[in-house]
Protein backbone atom coordinates (compact mmCIF):
# COMPACT_ATOMS: atom_id res chain seq x y z
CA UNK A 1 0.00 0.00 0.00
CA UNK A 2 1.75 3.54 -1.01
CA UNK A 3 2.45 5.62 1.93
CA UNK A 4 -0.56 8.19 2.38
CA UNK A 5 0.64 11.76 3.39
CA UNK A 6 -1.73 14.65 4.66
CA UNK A 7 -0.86 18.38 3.21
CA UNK A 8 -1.84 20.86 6.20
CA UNK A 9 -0.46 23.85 6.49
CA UNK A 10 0.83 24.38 9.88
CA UNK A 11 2.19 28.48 9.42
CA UNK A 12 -1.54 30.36 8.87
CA UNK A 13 -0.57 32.48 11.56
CA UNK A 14 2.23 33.93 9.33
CA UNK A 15 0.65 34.02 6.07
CA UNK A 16 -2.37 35.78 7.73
CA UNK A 17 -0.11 38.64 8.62
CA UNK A 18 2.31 38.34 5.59
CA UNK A 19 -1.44 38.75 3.09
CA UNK A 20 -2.07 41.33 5.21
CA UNK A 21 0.75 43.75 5.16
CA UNK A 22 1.18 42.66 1.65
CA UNK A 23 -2.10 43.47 0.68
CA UNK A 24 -2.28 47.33 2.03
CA UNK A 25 1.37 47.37 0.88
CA UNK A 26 0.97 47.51 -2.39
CA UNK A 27 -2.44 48.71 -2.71
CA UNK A 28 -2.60 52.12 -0.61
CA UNK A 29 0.78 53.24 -1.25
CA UNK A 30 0.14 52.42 -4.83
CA UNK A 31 -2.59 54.69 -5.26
CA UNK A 32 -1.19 57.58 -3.02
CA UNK A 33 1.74 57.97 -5.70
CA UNK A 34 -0.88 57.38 -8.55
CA UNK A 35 -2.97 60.16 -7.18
CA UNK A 36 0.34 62.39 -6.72
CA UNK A 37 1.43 61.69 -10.14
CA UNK A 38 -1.89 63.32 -11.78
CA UNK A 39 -1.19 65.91 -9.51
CA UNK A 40 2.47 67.00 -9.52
CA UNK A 41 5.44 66.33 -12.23
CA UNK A 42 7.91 66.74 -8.98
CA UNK A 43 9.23 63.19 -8.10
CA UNK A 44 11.07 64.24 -5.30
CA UNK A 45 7.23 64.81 -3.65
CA UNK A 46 6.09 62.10 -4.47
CA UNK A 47 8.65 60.08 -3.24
CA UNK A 48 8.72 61.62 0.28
CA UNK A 49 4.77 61.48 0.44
CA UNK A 50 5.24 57.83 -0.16
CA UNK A 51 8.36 57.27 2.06
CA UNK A 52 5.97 59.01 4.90
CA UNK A 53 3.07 57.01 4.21
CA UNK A 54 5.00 53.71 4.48
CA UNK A 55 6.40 55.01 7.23
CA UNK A 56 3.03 55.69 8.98
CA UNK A 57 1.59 52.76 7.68
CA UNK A 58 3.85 50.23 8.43
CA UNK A 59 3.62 51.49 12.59
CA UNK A 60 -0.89 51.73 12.14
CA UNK A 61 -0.55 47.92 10.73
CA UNK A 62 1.60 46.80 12.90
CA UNK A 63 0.00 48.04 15.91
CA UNK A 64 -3.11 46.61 14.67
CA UNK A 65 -1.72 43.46 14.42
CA UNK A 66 0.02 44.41 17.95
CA UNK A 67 -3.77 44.24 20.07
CA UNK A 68 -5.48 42.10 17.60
CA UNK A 69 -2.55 39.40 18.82
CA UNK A 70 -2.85 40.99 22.84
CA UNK A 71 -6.94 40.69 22.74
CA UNK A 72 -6.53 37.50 21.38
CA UNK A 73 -4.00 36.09 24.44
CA UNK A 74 -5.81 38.22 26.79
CA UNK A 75 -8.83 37.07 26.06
CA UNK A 76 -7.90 32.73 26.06
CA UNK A 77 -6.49 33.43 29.70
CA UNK A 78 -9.48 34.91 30.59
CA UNK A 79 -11.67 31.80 29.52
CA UNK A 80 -8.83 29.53 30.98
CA UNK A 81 -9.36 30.98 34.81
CA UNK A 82 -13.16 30.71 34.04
CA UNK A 83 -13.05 27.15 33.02
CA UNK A 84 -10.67 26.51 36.02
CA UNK A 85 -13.16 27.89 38.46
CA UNK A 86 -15.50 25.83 37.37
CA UNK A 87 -13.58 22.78 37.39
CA UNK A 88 -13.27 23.57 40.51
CA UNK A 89 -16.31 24.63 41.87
CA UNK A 90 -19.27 23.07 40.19
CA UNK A 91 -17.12 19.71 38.65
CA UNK A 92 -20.19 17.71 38.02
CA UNK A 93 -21.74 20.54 34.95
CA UNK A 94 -18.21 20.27 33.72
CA UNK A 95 -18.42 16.66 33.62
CA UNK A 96 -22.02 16.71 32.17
CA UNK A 97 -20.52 19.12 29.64
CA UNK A 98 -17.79 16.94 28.60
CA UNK A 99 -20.69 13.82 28.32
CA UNK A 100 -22.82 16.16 25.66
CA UNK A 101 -19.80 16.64 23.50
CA UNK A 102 -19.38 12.62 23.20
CA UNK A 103 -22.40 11.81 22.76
CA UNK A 104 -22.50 14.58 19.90
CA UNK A 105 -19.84 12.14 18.60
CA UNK A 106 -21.84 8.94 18.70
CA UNK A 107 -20.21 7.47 22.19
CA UNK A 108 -22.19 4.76 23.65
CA UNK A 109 -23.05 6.40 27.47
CA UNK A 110 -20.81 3.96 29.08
CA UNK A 111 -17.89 5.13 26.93
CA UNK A 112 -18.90 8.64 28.33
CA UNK A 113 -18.15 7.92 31.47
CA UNK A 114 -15.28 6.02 31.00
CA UNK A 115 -13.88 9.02 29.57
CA UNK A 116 -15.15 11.29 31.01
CA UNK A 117 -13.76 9.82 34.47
CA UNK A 118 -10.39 9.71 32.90
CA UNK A 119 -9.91 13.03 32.03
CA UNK A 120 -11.47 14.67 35.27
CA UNK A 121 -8.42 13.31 36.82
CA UNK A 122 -5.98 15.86 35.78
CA UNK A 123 -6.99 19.77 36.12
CA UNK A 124 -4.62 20.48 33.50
CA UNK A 125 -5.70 18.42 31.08
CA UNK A 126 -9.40 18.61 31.75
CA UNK A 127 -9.46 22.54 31.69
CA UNK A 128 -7.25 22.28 27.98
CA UNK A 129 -10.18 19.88 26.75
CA UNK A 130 -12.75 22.56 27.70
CA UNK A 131 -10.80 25.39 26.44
CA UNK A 132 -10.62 23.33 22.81
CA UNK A 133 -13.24 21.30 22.77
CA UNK A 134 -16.21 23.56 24.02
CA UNK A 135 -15.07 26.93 23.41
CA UNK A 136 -13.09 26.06 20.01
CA UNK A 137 -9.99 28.27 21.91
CA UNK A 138 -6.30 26.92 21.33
CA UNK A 139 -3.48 28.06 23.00
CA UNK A 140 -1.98 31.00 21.75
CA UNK A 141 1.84 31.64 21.36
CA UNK A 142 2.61 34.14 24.07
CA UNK A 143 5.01 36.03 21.31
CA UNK A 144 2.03 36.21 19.36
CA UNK A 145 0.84 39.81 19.75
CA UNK A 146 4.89 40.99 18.90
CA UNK A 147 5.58 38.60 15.77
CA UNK A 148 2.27 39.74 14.34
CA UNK A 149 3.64 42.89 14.61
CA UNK A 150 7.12 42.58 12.84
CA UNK A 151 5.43 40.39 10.40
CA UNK A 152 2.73 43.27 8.93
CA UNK A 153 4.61 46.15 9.53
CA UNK A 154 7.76 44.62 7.78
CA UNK A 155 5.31 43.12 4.78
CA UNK A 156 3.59 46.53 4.63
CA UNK A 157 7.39 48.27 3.94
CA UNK A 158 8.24 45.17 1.35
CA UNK A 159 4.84 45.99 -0.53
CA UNK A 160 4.95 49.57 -0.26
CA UNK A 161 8.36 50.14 -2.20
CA UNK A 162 7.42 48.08 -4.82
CA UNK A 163 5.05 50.87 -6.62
CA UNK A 164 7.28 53.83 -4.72
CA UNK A 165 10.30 52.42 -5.82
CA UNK A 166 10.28 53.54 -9.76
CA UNK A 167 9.88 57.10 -8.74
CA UNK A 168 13.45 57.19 -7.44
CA UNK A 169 15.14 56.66 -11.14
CA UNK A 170 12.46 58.49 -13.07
CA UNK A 171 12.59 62.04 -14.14
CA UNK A 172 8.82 63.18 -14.03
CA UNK A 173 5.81 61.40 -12.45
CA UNK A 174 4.34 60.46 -15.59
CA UNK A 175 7.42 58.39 -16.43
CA UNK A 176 7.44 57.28 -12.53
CA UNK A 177 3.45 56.28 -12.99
CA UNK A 178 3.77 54.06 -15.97
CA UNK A 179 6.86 52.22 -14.86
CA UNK A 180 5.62 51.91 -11.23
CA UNK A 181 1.86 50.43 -12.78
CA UNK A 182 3.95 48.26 -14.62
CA UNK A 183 5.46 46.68 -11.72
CA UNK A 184 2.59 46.71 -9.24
CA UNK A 185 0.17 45.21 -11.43
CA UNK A 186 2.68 42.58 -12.59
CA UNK A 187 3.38 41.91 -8.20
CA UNK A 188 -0.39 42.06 -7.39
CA UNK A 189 -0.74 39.11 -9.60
CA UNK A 190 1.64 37.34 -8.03
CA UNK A 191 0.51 38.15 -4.90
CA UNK A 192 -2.33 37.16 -5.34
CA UNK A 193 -1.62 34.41 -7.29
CA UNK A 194 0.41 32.67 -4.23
CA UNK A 195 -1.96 34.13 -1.64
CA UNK A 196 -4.85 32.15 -3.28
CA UNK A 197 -3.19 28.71 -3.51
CA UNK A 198 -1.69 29.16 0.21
CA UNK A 199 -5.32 29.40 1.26
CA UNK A 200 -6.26 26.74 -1.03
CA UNK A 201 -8.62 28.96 -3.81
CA UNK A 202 -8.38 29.40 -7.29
CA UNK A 203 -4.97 31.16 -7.53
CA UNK A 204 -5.54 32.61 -10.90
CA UNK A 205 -8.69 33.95 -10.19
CA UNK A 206 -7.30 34.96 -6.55
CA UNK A 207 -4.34 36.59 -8.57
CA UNK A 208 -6.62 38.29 -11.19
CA UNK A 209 -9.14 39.74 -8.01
CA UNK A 210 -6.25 41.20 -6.01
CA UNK A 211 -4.72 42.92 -9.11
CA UNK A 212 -7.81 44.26 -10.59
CA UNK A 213 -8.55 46.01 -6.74
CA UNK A 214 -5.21 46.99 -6.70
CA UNK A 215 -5.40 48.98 -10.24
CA UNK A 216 -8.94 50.28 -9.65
CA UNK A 217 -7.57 52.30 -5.93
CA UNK A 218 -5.05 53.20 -8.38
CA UNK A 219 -6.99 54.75 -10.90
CA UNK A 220 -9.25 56.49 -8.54
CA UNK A 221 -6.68 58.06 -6.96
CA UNK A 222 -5.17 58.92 -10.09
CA UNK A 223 -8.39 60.24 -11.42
CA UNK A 224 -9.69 61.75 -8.56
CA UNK A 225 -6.24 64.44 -8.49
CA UNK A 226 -6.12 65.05 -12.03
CA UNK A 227 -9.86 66.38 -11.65
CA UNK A 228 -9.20 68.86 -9.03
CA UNK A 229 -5.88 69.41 -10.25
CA UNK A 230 -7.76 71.38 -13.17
C-alpha cells in the first residue's frame, strides 16, 4: 500500500499577517503615488509622500496586528481561569458538559463515562479539553501579539516600495506612474496568485481579483487628483 501523506499547512498564523501587510502594501501606497502623479510632475514629492506614508503605515498595521494578537492572548487566559473555576467549583456541569460533546460524537453512554472519568483526573488536562473542545480556543503563542507585529509592519514596507520604488530613477511622475503600474500590477498578480493557492482557492482567479482592486484604488486616486488638479 503507497504511503498516504496529509498536506496541512501548519504556518496560517504567518501568512495571515504576511497577506495582510502585503495586501495594504501595495495597494494604498500604490494609489497615493498614482494620485500624486496626476497631480504634480515633482518626483522628489512624491517620493517623500510615499516614504511618509509607508512610514506611517507600516507602525498603524503593525500596531493593529500588535492588540489584535494581545486581545486574542488576553482574552484565552481569561476563559482559561473561568473554566478553572469551574472545574473547581461546580465539577459535576463540567463533567455533564464533557458527556454532551461525546455523545455529539456517537459514544455509547458507558464510553462517556469512561472518559469522562479519565480526564477529570488531571486539572490540567481537563481545563485544555474545555478550552478546545467547548469553546473552540487553542493556545496561543505568548510572542504572538509581537511577531504579528514585525510580520505586517515589515510586509507593509516590502509591498509599499514596490510601486514607490520607480519614482526614485524616473525624471517626471508620468514616467514614474507608468513604470511603477507596470510593476505593481505585474506583483499584485503574483501576490495574489500565491496568496490564493496558500489558502487553497483558485490562484488565478485569486491573482486576477487582487490585481484588478489593486489597479482600480489606483486609478481612482489617479483620477480623482487630475480632476481637481484642473
Amino acid at each position: 500500500m503507497a504511503a498516504h501523506f496529509e498536506k496541512h499547512f501548519k504556518n496560517s498564523d504567518l501568512v495571515t499577517d504576511v497577506v495582510i501587510g502585503m495586501s495594504d502594501g501595495l495597494t494604498v501606497p500604490f494609489a497615493l503615488a498614482a494620485g500624486l502623479s496626476g497631480a504634480v510632475s515633482n518626483t522628489h514629492i512624491i517620493i517623500i509622500a510615499g516614504l511618509a506614508e509607508v512610514a506611517a503605515g507600516s507602525i498603524a498595521m503593525g500596531l493593529g496586528g500588535y492588540l489584535a494578537g494581545k486581545t486574542e492572548i488576553d482574552h484565552y487566559y481569561a476563559e482559561q481561569k473561568r473554566e478553572e473555576w469551574e472545574v473547581d467549583n461546580v465539577p459535576e456541569r463540567e463533567k455533564e458538559e464533557i458527556r454532551v460533546i461525546f455523545e455529539d460524537m456517537g459514544l455509547s453512554p458507558a464510553t462517556q463515562t469512561i472518559v469522562v472519568d479519565e480526564i477529570a483526573k488531571d486539572k490540567e488536562k481537563w481545563v485544555e479539553f474545555m478550552m478546545r473542545n467547548e469553546l473552540g480556543l487553542e493556545k496561543p503563542n505568548p510572542k504572538r501579539a509581537t511577531h504579528s507585529a514585525l510580520n505586517i509592519g515589515i510586509s507593509y514596507i516590502v509591498g509599499g516600495m514596490v510601486p514607490l520604488s520607480p519614482y526614485f530613477f524616473a525624471s517626471t511622475s508620468h514616467d514614474g506612474l507608468e513604470y511603477s503600474c507596470t510593476i505593481t500590477v505585474i506583483c499584485l498578480f503574483i501576490f495574489g496568485f500565491f496568496k490564493a493557492k496558500a489558502t487553497g482557492q483558485n490562484p488565478w482567479s485569486g491573482a486576477l481579483r487582487v490585481m484588478l482592486i489593486g489597479s482600480a484604488a489606483a486609478s481612482a486616486a489617479f483620477f480623482i487628483a487630475r480632476l481637481f488638479n484642473q
